[in-house]
PDB file of N, CA and C in Angstrom:
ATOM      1  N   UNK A   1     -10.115 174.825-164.399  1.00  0.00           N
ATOM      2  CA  UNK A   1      -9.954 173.435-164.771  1.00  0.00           C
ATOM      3  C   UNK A   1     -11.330 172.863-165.090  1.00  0.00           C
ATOM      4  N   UNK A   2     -11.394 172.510-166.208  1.00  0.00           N
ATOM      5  CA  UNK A   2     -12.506 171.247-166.909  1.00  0.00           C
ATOM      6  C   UNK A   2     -12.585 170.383-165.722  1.00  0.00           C
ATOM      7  N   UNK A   3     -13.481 169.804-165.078  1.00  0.00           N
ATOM      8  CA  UNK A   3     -13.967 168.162-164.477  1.00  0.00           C
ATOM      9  C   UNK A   3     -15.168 167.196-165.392  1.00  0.00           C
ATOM     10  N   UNK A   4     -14.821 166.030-165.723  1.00  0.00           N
ATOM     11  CA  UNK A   4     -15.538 165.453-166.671  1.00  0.00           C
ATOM     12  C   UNK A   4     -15.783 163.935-165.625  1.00  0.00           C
ATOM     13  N   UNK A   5     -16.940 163.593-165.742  1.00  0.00           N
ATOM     14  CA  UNK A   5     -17.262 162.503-165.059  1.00  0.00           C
ATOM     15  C   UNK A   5     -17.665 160.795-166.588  1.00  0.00           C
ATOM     16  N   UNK A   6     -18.042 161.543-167.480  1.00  0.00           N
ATOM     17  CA  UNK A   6     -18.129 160.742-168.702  1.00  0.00           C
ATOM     18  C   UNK A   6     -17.127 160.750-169.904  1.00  0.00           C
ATOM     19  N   UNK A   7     -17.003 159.387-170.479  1.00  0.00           N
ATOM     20  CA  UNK A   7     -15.898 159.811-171.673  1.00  0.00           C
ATOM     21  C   UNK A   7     -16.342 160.547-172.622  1.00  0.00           C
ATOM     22  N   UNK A   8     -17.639 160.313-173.043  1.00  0.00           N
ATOM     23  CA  UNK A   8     -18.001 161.235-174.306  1.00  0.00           C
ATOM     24  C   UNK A   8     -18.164 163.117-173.912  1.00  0.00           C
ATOM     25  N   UNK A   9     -18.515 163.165-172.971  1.00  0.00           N
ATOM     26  CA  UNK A   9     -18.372 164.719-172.540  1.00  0.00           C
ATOM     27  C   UNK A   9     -16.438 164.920-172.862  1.00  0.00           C
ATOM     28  N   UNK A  10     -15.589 164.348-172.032  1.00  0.00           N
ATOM     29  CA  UNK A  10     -14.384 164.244-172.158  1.00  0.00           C
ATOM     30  C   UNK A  10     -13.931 164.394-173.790  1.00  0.00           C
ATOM     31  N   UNK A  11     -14.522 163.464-174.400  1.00  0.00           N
ATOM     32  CA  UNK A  11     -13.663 163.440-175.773  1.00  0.00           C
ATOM     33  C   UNK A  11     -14.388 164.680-176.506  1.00  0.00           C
ATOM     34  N   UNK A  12     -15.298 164.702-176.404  1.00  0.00           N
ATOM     35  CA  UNK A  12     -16.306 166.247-177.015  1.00  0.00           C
ATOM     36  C   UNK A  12     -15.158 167.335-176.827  1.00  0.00           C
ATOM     37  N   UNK A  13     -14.994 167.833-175.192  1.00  0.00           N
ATOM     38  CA  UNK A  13     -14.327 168.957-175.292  1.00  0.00           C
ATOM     39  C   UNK A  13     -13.121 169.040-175.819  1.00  0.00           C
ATOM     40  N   UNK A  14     -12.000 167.616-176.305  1.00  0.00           N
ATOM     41  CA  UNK A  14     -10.974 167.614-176.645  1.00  0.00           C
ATOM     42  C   UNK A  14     -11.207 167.317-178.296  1.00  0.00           C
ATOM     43  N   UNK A  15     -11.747 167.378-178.733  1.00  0.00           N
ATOM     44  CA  UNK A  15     -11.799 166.880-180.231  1.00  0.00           C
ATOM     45  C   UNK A  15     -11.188 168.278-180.514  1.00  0.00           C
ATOM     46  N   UNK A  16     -11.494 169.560-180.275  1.00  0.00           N
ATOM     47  CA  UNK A  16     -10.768 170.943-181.220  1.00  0.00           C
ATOM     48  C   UNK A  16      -9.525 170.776-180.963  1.00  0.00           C
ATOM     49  N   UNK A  17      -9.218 170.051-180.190  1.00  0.00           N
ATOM     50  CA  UNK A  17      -7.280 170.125-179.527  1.00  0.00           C
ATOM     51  C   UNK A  17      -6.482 169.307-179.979  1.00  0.00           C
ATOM     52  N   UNK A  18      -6.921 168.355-181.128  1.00  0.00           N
ATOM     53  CA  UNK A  18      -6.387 167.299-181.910  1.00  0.00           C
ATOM     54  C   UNK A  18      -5.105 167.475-182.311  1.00  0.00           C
ATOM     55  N   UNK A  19      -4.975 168.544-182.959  1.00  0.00           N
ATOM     56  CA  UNK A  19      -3.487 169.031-183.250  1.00  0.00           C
ATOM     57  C   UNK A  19      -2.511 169.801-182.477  1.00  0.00           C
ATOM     58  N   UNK A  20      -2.712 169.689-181.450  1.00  0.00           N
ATOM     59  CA  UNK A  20      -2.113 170.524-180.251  1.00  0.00           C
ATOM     60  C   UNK A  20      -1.419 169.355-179.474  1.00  0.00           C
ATOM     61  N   UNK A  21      -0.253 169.377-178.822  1.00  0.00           N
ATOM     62  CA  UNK A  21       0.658 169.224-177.781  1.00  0.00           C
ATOM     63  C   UNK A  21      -0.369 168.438-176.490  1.00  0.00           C
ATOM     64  N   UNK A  22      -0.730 167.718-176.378  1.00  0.00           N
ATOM     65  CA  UNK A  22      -1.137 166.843-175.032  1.00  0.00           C
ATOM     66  C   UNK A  22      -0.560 165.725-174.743  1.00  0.00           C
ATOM     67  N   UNK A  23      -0.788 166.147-172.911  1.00  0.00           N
ATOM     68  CA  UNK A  23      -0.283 165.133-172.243  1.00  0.00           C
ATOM     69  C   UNK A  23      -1.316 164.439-171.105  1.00  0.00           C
ATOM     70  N   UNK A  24      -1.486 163.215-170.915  1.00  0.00           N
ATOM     71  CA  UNK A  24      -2.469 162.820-169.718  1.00  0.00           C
ATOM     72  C   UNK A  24      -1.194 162.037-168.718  1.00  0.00           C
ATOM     73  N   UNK A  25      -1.658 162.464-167.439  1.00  0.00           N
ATOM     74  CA  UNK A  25      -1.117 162.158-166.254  1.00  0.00           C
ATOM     75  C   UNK A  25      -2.176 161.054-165.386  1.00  0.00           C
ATOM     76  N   UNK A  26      -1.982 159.817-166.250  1.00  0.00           N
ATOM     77  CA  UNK A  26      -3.079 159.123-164.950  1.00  0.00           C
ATOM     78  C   UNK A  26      -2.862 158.612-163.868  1.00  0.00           C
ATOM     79  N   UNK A  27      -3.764 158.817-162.686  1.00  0.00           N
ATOM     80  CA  UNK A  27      -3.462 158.434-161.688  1.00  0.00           C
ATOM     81  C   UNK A  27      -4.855 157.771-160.501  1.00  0.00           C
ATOM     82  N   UNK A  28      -4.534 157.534-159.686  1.00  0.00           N
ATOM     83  CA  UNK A  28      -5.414 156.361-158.781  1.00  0.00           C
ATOM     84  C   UNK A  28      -5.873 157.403-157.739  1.00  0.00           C
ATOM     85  N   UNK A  29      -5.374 158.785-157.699  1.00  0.00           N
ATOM     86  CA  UNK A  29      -6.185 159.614-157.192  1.00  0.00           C
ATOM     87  C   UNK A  29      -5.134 159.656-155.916  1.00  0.00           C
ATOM     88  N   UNK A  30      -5.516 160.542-154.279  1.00  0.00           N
ATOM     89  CA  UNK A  30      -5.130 160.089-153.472  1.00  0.00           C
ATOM     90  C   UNK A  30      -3.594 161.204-153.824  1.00  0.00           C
ATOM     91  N   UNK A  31      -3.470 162.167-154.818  1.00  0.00           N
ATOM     92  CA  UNK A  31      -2.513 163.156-155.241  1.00  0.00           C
ATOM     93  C   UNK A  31      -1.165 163.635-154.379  1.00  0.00           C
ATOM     94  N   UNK A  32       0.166 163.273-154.993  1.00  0.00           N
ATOM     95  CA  UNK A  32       1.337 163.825-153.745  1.00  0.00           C
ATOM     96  C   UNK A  32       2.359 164.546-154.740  1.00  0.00           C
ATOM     97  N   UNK A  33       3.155 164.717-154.391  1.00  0.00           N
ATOM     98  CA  UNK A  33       4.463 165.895-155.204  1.00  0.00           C
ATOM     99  C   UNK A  33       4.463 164.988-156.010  1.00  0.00           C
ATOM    100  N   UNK A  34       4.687 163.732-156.279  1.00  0.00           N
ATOM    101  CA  UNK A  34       5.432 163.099-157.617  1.00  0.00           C
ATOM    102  C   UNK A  34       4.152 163.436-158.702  1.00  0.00           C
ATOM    103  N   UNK A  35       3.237 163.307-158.477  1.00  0.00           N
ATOM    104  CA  UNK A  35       2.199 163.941-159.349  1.00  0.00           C
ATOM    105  C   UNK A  35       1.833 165.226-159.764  1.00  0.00           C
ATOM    106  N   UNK A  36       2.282 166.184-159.084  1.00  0.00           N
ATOM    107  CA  UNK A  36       2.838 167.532-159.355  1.00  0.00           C
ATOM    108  C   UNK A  36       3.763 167.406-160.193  1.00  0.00           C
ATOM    109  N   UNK A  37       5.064 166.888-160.120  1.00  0.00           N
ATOM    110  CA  UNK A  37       5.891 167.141-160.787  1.00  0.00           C
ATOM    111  C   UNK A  37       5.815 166.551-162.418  1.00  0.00           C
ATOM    112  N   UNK A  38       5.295 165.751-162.462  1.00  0.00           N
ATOM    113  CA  UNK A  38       4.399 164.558-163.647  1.00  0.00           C
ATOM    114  C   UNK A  38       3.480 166.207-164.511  1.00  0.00           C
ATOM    115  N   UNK A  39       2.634 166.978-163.825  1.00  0.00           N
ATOM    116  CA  UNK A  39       2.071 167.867-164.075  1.00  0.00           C
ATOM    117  C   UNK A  39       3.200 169.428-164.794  1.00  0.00           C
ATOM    118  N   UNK A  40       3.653 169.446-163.797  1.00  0.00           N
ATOM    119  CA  UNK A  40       4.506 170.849-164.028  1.00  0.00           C
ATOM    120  C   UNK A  40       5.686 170.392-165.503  1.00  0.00           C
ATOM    121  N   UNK A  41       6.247 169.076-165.858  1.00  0.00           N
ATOM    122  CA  UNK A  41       6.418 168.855-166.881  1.00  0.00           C
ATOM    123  C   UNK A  41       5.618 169.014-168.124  1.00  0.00           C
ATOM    124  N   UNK A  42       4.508 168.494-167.725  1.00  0.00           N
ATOM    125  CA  UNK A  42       3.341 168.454-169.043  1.00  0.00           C
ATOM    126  C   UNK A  42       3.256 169.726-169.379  1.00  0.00           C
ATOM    127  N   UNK A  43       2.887 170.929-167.857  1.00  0.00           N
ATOM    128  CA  UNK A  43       2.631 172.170-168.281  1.00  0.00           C
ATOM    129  C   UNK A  43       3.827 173.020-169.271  1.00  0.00           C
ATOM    130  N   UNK A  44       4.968 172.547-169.082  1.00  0.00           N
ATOM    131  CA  UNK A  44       6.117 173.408-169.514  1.00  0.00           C
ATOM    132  C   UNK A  44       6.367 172.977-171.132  1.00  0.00           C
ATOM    133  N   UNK A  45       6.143 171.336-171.241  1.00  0.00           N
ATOM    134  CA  UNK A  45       6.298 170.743-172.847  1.00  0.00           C
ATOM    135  C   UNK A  45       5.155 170.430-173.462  1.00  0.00           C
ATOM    136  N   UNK A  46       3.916 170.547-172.832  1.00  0.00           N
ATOM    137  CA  UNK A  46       2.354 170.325-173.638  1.00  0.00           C
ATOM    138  C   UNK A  46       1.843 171.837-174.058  1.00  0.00           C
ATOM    139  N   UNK A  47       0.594 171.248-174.686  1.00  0.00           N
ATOM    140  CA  UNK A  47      -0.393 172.577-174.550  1.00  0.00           C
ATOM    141  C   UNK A  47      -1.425 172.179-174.182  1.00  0.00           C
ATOM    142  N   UNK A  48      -1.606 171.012-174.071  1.00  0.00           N
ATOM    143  CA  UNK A  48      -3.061 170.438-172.619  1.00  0.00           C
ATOM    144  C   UNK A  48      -2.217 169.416-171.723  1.00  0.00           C
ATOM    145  N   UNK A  49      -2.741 169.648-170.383  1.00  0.00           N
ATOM    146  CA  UNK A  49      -2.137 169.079-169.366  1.00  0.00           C
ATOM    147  C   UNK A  49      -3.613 168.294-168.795  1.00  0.00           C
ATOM    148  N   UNK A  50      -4.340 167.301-168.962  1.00  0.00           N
ATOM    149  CA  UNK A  50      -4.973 165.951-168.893  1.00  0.00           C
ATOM    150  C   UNK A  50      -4.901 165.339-167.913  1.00  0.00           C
ATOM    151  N   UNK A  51      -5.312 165.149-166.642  1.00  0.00           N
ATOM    152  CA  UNK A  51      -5.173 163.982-165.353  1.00  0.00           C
ATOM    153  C   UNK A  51      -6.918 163.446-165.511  1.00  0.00           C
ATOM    154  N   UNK A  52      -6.484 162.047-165.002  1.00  0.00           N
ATOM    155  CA  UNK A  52      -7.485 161.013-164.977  1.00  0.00           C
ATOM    156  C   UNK A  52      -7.071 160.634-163.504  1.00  0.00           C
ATOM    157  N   UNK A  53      -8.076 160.467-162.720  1.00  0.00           N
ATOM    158  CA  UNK A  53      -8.752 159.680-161.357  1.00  0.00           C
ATOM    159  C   UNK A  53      -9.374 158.535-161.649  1.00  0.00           C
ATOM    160  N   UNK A  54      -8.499 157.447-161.571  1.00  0.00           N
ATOM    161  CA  UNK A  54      -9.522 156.051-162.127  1.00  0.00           C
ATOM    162  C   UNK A  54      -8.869 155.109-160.820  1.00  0.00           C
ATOM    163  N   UNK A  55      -9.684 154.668-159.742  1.00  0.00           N
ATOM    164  CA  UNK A  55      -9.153 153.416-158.653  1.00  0.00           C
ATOM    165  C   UNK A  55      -9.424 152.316-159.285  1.00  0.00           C
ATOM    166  N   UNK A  56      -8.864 151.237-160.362  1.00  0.00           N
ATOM    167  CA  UNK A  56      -9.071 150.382-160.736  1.00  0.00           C
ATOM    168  C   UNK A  56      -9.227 149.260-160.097  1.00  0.00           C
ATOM    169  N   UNK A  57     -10.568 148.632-160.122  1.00  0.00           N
ATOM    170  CA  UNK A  57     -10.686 147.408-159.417  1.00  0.00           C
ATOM    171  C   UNK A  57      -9.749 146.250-159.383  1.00  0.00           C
ATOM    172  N   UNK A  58      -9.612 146.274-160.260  1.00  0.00           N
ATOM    173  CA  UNK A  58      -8.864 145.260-160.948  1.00  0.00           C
ATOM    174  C   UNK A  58      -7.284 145.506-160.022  1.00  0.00           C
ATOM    175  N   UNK A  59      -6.797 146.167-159.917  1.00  0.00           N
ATOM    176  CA  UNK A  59      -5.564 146.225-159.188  1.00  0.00           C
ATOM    177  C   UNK A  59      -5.237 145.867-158.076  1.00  0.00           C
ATOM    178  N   UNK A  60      -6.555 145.447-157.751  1.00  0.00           N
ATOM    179  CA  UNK A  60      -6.828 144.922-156.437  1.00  0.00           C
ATOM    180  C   UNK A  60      -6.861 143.013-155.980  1.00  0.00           C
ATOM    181  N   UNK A  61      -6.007 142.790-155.300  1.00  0.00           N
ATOM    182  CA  UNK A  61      -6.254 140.932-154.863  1.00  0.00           C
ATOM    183  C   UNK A  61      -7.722 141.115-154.565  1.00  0.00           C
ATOM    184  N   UNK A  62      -7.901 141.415-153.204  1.00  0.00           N
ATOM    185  CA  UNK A  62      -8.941 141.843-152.373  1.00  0.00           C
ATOM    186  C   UNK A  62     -10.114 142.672-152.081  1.00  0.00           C
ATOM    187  N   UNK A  63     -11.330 141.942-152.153  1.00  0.00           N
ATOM    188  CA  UNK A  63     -12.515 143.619-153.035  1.00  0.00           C
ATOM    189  C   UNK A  63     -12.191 144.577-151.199  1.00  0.00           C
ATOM    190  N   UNK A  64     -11.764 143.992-149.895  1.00  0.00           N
ATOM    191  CA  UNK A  64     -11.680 144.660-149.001  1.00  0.00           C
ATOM    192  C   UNK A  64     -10.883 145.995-149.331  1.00  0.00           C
ATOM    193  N   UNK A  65      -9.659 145.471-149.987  1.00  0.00           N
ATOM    194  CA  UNK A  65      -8.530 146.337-150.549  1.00  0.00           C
ATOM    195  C   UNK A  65      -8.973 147.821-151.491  1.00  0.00           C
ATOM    196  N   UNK A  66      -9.338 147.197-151.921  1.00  0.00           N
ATOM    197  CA  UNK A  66     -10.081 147.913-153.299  1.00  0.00           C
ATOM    198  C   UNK A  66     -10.851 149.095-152.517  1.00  0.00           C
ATOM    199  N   UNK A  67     -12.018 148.738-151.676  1.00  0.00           N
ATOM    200  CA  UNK A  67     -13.049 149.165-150.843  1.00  0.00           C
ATOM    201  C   UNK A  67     -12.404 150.214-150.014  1.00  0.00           C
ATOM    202  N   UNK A  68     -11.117 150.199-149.224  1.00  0.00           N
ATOM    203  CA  UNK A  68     -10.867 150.781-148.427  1.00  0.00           C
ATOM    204  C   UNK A  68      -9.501 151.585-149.220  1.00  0.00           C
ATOM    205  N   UNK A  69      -9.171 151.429-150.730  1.00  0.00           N
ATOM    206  CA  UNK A  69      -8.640 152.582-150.663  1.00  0.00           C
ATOM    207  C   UNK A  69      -8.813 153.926-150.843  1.00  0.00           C
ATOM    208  N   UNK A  70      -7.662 155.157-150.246  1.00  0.00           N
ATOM    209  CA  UNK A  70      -7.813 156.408-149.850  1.00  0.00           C
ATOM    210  C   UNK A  70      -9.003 156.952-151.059  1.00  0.00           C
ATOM    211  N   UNK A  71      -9.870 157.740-150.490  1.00  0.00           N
ATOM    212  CA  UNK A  71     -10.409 158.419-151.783  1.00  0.00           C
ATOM    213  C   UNK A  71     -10.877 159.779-151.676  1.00  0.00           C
ATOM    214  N   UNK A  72     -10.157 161.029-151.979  1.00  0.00           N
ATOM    215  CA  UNK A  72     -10.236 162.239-151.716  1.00  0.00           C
ATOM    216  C   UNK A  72     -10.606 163.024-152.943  1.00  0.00           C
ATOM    217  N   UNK A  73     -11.956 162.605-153.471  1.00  0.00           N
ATOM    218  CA  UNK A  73     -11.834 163.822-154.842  1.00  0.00           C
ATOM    219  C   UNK A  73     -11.627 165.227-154.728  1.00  0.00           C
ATOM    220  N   UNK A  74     -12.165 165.622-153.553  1.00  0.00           N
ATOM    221  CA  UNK A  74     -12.012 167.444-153.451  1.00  0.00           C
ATOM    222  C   UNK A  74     -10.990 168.088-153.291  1.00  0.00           C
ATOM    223  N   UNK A  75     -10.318 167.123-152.516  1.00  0.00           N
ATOM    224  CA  UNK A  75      -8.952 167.076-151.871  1.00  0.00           C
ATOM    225  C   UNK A  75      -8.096 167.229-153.542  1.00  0.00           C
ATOM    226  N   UNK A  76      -8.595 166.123-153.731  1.00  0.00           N
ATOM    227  CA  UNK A  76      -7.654 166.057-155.433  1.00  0.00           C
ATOM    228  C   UNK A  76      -7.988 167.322-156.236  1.00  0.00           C
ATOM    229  N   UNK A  77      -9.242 167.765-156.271  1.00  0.00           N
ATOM    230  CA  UNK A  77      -9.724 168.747-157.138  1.00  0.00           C
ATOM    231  C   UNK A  77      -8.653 169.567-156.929  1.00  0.00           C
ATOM    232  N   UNK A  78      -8.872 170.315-155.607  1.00  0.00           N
ATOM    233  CA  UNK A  78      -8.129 171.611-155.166  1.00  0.00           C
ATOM    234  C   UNK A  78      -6.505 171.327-155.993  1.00  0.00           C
ATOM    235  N   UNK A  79      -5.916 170.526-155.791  1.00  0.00           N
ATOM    236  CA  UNK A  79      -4.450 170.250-155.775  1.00  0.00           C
ATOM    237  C   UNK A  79      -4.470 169.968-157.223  1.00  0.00           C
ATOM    238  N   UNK A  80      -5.194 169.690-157.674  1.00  0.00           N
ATOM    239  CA  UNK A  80      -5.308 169.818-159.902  1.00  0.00           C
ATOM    240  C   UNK A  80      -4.871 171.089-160.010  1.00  0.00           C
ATOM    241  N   UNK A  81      -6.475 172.139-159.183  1.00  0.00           N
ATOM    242  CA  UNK A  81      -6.861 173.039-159.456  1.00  0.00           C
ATOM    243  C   UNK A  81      -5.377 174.295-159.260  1.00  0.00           C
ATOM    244  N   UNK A  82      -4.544 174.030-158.555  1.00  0.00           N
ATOM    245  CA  UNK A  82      -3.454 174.540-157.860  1.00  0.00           C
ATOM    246  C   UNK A  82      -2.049 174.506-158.740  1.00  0.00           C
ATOM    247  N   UNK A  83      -1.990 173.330-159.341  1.00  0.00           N
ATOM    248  CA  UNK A  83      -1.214 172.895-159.972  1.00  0.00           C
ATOM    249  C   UNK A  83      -1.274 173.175-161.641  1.00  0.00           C
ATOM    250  N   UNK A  84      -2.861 173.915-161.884  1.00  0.00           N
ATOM    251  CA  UNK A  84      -2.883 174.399-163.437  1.00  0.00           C
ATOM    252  C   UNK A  84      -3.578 173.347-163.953  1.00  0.00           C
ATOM    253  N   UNK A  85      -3.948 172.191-163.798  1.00  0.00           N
ATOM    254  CA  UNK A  85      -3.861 171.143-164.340  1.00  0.00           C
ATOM    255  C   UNK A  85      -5.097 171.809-165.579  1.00  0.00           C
ATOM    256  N   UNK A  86      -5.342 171.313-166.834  1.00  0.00           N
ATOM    257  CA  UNK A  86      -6.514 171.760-167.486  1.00  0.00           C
ATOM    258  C   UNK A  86      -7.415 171.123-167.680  1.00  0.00           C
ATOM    259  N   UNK A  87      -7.337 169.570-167.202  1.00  0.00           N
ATOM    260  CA  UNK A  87      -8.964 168.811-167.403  1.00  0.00           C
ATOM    261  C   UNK A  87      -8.691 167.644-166.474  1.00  0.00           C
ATOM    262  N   UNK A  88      -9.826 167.097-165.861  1.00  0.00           N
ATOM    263  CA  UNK A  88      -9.653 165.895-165.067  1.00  0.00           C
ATOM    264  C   UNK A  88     -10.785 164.808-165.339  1.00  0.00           C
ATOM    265  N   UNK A  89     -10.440 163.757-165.512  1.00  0.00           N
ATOM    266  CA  UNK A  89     -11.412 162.716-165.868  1.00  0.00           C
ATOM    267  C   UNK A  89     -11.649 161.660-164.721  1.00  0.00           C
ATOM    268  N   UNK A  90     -12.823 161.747-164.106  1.00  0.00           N
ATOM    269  CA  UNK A  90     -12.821 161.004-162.797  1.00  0.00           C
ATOM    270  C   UNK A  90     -13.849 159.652-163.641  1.00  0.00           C
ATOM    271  N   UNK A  91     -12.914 158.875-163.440  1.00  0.00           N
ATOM    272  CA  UNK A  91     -13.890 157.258-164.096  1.00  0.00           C
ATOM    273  C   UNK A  91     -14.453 156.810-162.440  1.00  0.00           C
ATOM    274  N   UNK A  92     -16.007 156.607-162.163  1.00  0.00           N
ATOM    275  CA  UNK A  92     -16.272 156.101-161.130  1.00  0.00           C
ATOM    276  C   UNK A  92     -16.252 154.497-161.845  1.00  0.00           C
ATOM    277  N   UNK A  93     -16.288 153.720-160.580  1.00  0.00           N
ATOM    278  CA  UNK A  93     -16.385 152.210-160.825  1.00  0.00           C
ATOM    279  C   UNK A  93     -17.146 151.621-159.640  1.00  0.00           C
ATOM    280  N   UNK A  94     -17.874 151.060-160.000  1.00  0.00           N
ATOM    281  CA  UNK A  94     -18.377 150.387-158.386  1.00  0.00           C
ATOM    282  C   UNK A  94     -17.626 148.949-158.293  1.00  0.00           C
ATOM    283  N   UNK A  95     -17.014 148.683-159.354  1.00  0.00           N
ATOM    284  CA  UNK A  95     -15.915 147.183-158.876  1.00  0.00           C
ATOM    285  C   UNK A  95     -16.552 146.310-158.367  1.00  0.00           C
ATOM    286  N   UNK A  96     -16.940 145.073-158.858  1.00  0.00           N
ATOM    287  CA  UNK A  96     -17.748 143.717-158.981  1.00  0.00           C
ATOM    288  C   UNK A  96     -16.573 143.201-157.825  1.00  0.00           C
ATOM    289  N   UNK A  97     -15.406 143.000-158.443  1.00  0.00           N
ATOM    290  CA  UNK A  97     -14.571 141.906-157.777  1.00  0.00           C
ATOM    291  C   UNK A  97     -15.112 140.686-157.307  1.00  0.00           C
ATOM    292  N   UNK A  98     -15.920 139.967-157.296  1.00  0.00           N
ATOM    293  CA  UNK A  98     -16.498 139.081-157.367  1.00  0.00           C
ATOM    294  C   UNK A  98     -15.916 137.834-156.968  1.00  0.00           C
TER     295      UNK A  98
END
């Protein structure tokens, strides 16, 4: 599995795959079966299977909220990595919330 921390690295390696079958699975990270199964679809009807890790600030009332939710990247890695997944895009944010 690809891990990409920037969009332009991200869109670089996908520009040859333009005409190919993709699917992105985004998610808030924090990975359980329904996200597997989100995956094992893509794998069976795509030909790239795409997850994004983005905790959006913004989804948040509360910057406490925001601050304290779950955050397991390795944890997530492994369970991409398990699941086939073929690229993951982790957007960090440090979230103003202000």
């Amino acid at each position: 599995m690809y891990i990409f921390y920037h969009i332009s690295d991200h869109k670089a390696f996908l520009d040859p795959f333009h005409k190919i079958s993709t699917r992105l699975v985004p998610t808030m990270g924090a990975l359980h079966g329904a996200h597997l199964s989100l995956i094992e679809e893509s794998k069976q009807q795509d030909d790239l299977t795409l997850c994004s890790i983005f905790v959006n600030p913004d989804q948040f009332d509360r910057k406490e909220d925001w601050m304290n939710y779950a955050r397991f990247p390795e944890k997530d890695i492994t369970f991409l990595e398990s699941a086939d997944c073929d690229t993951c895009f982790f957007v960090l944010c440090s979230g103003d919330l202000s």
